[in-house]
Protein backbone atom coordinates (compact mmCIF):
# COMPACT_ATOMS: atom_id res chain seq x y z
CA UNK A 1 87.05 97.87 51.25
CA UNK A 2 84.78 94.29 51.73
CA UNK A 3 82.51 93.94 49.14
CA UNK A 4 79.50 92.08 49.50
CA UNK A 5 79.64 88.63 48.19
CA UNK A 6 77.63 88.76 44.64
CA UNK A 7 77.93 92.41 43.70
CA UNK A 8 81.09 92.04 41.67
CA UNK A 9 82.06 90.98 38.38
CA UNK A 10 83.92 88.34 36.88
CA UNK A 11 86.59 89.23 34.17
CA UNK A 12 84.63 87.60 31.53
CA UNK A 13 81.65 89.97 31.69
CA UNK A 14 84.11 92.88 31.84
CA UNK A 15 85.23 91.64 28.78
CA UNK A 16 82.04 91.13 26.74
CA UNK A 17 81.16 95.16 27.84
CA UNK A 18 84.84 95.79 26.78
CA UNK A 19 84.20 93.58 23.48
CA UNK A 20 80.71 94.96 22.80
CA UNK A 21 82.13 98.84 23.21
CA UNK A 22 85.23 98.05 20.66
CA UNK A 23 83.32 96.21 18.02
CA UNK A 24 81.03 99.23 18.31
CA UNK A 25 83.82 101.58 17.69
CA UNK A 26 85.16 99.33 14.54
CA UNK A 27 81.69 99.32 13.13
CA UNK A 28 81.33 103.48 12.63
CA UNK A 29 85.67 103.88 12.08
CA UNK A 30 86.81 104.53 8.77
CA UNK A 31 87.83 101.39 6.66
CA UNK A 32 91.13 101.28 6.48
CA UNK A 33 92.55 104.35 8.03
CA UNK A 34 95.21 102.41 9.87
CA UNK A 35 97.02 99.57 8.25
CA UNK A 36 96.86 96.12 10.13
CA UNK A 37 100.31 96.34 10.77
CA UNK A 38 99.97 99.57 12.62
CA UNK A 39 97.29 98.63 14.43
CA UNK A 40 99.23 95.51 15.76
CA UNK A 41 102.33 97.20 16.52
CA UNK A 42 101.65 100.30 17.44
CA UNK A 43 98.50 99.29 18.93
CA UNK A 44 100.42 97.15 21.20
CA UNK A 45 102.92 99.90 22.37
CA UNK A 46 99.51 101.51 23.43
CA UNK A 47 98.00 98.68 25.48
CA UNK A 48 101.07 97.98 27.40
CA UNK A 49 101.07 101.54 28.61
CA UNK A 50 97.33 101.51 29.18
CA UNK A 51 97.96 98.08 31.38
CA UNK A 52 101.05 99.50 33.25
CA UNK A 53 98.53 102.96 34.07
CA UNK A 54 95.62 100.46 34.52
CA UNK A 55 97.86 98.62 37.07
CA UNK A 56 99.42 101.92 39.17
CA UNK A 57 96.05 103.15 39.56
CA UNK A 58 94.16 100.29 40.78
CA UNK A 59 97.29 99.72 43.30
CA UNK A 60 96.48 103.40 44.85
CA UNK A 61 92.88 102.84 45.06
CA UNK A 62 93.36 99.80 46.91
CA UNK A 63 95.33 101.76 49.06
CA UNK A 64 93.22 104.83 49.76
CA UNK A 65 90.33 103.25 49.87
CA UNK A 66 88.74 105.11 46.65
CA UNK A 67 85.92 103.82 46.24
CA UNK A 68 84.56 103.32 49.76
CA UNK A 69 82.53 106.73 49.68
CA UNK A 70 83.78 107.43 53.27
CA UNK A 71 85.70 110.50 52.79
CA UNK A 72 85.58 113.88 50.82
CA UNK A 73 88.79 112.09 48.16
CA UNK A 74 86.89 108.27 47.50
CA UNK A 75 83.31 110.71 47.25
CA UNK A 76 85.20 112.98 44.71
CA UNK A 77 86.72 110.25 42.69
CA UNK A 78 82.88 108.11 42.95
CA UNK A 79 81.63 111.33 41.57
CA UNK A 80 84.19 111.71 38.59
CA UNK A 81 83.85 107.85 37.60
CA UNK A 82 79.92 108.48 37.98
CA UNK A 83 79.88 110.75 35.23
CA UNK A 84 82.33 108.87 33.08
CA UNK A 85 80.31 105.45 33.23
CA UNK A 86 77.01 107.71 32.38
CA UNK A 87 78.82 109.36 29.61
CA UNK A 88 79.75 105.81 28.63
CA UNK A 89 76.36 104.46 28.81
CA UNK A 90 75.17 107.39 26.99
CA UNK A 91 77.77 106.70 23.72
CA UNK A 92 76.46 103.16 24.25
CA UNK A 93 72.84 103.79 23.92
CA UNK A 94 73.29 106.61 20.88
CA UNK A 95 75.20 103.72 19.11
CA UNK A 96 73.03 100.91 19.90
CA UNK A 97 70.14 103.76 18.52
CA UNK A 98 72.14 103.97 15.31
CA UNK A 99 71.87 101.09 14.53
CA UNK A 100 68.79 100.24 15.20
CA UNK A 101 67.08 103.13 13.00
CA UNK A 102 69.65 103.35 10.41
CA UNK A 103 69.86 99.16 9.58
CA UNK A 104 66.47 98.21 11.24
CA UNK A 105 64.20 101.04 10.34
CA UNK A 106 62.83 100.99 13.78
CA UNK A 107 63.13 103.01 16.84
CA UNK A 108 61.83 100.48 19.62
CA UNK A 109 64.82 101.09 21.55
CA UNK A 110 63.97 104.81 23.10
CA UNK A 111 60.20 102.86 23.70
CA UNK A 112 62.50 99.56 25.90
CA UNK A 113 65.28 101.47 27.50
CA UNK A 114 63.22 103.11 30.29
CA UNK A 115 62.34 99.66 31.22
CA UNK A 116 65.44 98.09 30.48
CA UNK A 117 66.83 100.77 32.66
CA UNK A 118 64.65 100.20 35.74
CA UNK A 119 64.62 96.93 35.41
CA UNK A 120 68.39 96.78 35.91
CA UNK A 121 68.49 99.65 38.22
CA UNK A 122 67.27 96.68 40.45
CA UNK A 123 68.83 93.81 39.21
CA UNK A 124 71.63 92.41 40.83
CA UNK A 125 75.53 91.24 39.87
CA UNK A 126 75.17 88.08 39.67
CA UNK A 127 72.32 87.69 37.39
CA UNK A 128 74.04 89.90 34.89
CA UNK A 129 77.21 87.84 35.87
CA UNK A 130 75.14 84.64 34.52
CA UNK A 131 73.66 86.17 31.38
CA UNK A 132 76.86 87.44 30.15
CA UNK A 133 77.77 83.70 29.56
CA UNK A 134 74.91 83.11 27.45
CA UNK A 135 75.43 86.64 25.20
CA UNK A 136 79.00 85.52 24.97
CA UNK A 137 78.42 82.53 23.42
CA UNK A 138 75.40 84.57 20.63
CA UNK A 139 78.63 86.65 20.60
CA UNK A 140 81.08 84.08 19.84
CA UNK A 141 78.90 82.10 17.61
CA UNK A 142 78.07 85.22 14.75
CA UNK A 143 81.90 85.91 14.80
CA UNK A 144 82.55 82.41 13.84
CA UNK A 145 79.77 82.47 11.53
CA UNK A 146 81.26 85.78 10.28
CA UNK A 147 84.56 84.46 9.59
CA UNK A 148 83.16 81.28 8.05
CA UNK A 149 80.86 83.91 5.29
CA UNK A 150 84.46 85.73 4.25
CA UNK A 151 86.91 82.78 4.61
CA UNK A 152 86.84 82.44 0.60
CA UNK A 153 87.07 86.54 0.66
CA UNK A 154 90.14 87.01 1.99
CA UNK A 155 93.51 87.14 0.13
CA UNK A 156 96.96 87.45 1.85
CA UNK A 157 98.48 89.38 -1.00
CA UNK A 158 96.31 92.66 0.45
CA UNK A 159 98.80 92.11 3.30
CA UNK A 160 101.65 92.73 1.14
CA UNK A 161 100.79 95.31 -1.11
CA UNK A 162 103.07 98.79 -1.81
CA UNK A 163 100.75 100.84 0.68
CA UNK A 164 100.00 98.50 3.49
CA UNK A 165 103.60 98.40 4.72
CA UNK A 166 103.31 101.81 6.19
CA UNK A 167 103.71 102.48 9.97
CA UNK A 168 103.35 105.97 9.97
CA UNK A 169 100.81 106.97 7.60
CA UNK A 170 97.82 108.48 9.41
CA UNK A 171 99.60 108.95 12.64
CA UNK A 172 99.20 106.62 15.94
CA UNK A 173 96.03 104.48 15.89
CA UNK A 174 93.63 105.84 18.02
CA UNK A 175 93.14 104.32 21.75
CA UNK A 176 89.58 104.46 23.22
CA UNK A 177 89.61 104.60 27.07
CA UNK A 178 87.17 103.11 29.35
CA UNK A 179 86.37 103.60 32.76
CA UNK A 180 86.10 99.19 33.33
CA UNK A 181 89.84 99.59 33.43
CA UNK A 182 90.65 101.94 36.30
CA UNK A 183 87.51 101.22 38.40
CA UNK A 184 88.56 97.46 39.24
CA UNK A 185 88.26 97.54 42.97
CA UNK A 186 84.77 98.66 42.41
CA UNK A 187 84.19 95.82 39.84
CA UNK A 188 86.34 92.31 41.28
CA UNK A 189 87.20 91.44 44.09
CA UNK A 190 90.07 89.30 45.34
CA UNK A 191 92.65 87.96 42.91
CA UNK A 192 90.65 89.41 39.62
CA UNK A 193 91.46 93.28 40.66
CA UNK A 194 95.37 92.40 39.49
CA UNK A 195 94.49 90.05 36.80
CA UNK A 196 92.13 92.87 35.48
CA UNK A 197 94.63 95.02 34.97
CA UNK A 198 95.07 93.22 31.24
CA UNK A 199 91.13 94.19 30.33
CA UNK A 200 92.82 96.94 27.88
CA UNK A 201 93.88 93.41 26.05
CA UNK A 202 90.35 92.42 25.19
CA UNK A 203 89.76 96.27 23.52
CA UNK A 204 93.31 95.68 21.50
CA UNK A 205 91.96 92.43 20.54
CA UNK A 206 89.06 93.16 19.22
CA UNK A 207 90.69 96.31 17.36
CA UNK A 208 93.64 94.84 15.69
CA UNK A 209 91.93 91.87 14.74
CA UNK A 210 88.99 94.09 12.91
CA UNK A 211 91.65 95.31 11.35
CA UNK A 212 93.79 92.57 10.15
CA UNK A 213 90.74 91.00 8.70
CA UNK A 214 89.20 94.19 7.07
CA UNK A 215 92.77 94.26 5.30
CA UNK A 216 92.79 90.46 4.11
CA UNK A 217 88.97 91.21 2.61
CA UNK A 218 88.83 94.63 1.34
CA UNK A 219 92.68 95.73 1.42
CA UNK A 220 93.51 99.35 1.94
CA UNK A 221 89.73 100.19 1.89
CA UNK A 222 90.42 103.98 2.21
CA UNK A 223 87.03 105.79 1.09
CA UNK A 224 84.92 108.96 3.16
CA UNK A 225 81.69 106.68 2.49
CA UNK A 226 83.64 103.35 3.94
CA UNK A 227 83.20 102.27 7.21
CA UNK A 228 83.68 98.83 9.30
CA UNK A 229 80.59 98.05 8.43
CA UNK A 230 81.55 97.16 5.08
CA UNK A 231 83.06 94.02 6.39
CA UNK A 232 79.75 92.71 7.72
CA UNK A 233 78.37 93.49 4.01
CA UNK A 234 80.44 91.35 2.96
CA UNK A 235 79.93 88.76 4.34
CA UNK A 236 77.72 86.47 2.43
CA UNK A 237 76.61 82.15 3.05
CA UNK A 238 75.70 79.87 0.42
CA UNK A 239 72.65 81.91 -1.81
CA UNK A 240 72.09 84.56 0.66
CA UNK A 241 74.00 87.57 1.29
CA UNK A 242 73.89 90.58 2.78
CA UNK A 243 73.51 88.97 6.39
CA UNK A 244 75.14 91.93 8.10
CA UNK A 245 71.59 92.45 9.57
CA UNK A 246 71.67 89.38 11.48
CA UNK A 247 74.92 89.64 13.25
CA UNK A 248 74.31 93.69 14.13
CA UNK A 249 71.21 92.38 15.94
CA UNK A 250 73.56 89.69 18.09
CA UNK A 251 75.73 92.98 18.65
CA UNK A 252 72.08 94.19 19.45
CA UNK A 253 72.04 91.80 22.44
CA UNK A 254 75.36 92.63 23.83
CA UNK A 255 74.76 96.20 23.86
CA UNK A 256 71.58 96.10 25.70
CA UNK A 257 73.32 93.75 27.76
CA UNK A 258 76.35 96.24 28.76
CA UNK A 259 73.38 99.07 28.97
CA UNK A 260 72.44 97.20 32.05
CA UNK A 261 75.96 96.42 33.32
CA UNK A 262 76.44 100.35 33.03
CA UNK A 263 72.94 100.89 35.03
CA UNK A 264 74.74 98.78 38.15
CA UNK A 265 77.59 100.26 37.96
CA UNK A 266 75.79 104.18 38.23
CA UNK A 267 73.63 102.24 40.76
CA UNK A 268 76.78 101.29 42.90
CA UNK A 269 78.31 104.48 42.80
CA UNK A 270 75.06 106.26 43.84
CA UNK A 271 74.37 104.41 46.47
CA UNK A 272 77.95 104.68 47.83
CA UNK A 273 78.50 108.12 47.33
CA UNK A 274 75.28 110.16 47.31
CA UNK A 275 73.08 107.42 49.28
CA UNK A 276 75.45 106.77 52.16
CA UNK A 277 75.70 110.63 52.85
CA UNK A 278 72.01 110.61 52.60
CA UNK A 279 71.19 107.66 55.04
CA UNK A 280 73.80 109.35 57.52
CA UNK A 281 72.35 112.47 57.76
CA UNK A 282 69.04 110.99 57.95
CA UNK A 283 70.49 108.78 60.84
CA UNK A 284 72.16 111.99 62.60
CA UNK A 285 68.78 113.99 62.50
CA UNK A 286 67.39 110.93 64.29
CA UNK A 287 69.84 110.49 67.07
CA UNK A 288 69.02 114.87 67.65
CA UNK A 289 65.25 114.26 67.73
CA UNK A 290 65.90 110.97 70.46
CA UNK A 291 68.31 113.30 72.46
CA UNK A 292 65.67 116.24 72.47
């Protein structure tokens, strides 16, 4: 399938959706449900076997052609990845709504996302290729700052307390999957379809990381009313504290950000699936009314 030169994706900005989506998923999670060293372990057994699946699909796809939208198998799988970016984009505005009401006391987000939406129903690749550079480096720049408020917070012995050494616990970690992993030939192009097969890396970063951290701060943090956000709250610089406010609204960014890398996406898949069938049966009634 040739792609058009500017309507794909580096791995970077697959990343920053992937990153955005995790942290996301950290945020509402219990606090320590899963100990870090389950998380890294286990959580690594899972990735591998998400990259090896990630891997075998995106080799048949290449092969059948399956996201072309020529033919009744690439419309039906166009179709089924269709709906599971929109549900995706749907868990990624209720979140980003979350937090907006419930930490910002506003609801200006249901007022910007129809135009956010149209506006990137239009908009192409490449200039959301561009801007993800700048949101990763927002991004990159309140996890530093993040790390730097909770550096004097953290205490290695919470790594080797009685109850942190289980494996088993609470079962398997849980594994998120998103559709940026098996949808690569509709994303790269070239070379960056096979390296993409390691996205599922930048979720089990993001995840077992959380969690090692959460465990050096707050230990085994297990509470019904304790959440990953509790490692934002604590976070505190010089006189002020409670800046979790400020780095939620860089997450803020990145979300409306991946909202519109999600609007592409549905845009793509439309176009290929429901609009080609549309602009050929438009072109066949033409070619009946010349003949007549």
């Amino acid at each position: 399938m040739q792609q058009e030169k500017g309507s794909t994706f580096s791995l970077s900005a697959l990343g920053l959706g992937l990153v955005t989506a995790s942290l996301a998923e950290q945020f509402y999670s219990p606090a320590g449900e899963w100990t870090a060293r389950s998380t890294l372990l286990l959580g690594f057994l899972s990735t591998s076997g998400l990259v090896i699946a990630a891997g075998l699909f995106c080799a048949l796809a290449e092969k059948f052609d399956l996201f072309s939208g020529r033919d009744f198998l690439s419309k039906l799988a166009g179709c089924g990845f269709f709906v599971w970016f929109a549900i995706e984009m749907g868990r990624t505005i209720a979140v980003a709504q979350m937090v907006c009401r419930d930490h910002f006391g506003s609801n200006a987000l249901i007022a910007v996302l129809p135009v956010l939406l149209l506006a990137s129903w239009k908009m192409q690749a490449d200039a959301l290729d561009r801007s993800a550079r700048a949101i990763w480096w927002l991004l990159a720049a309140g996890i530093l700052a993040c790390l730097a408020g909770i550096w004097n917070q953290m205490y290695w012995q919470h790594l080797f307390s009685a109850d942190c050494f289980s494996l088993w616990e609470n079962g398997w970690p849980s594994v998120r999957l998103y559709p940026e992993y098996f949808a690569l030939p509709l994303l790269c192009r070239g070379r960056n379809i096979h390296r993409g097969v390691l996205l599922p890396c930048w979720s089990y970063v993001v995840q077992a990381g959380y969690a090692f951290v959460m465990q050096l701060v707050l230990g085994r943090a297990i509470h019904p009313d304790y959440t990953g956000l509790e490692l934002l709250r604590a976070w505190t610089l010089g006189y002020f504290s409670r800046l979790d406010a400020l780095l939620l609204l860089l997450w803020l960014a990145a979300a409306l950000w991946r909202i519109c890398l999600l609007a592409y996406i549905l845009r793509t898949l439309w176009q290929r699936n429901i609009g080609m069938q549309k602009s050929t049966w438009i072109r066949n009634q033409n070619n009946k009314g010349a003949q007549t």
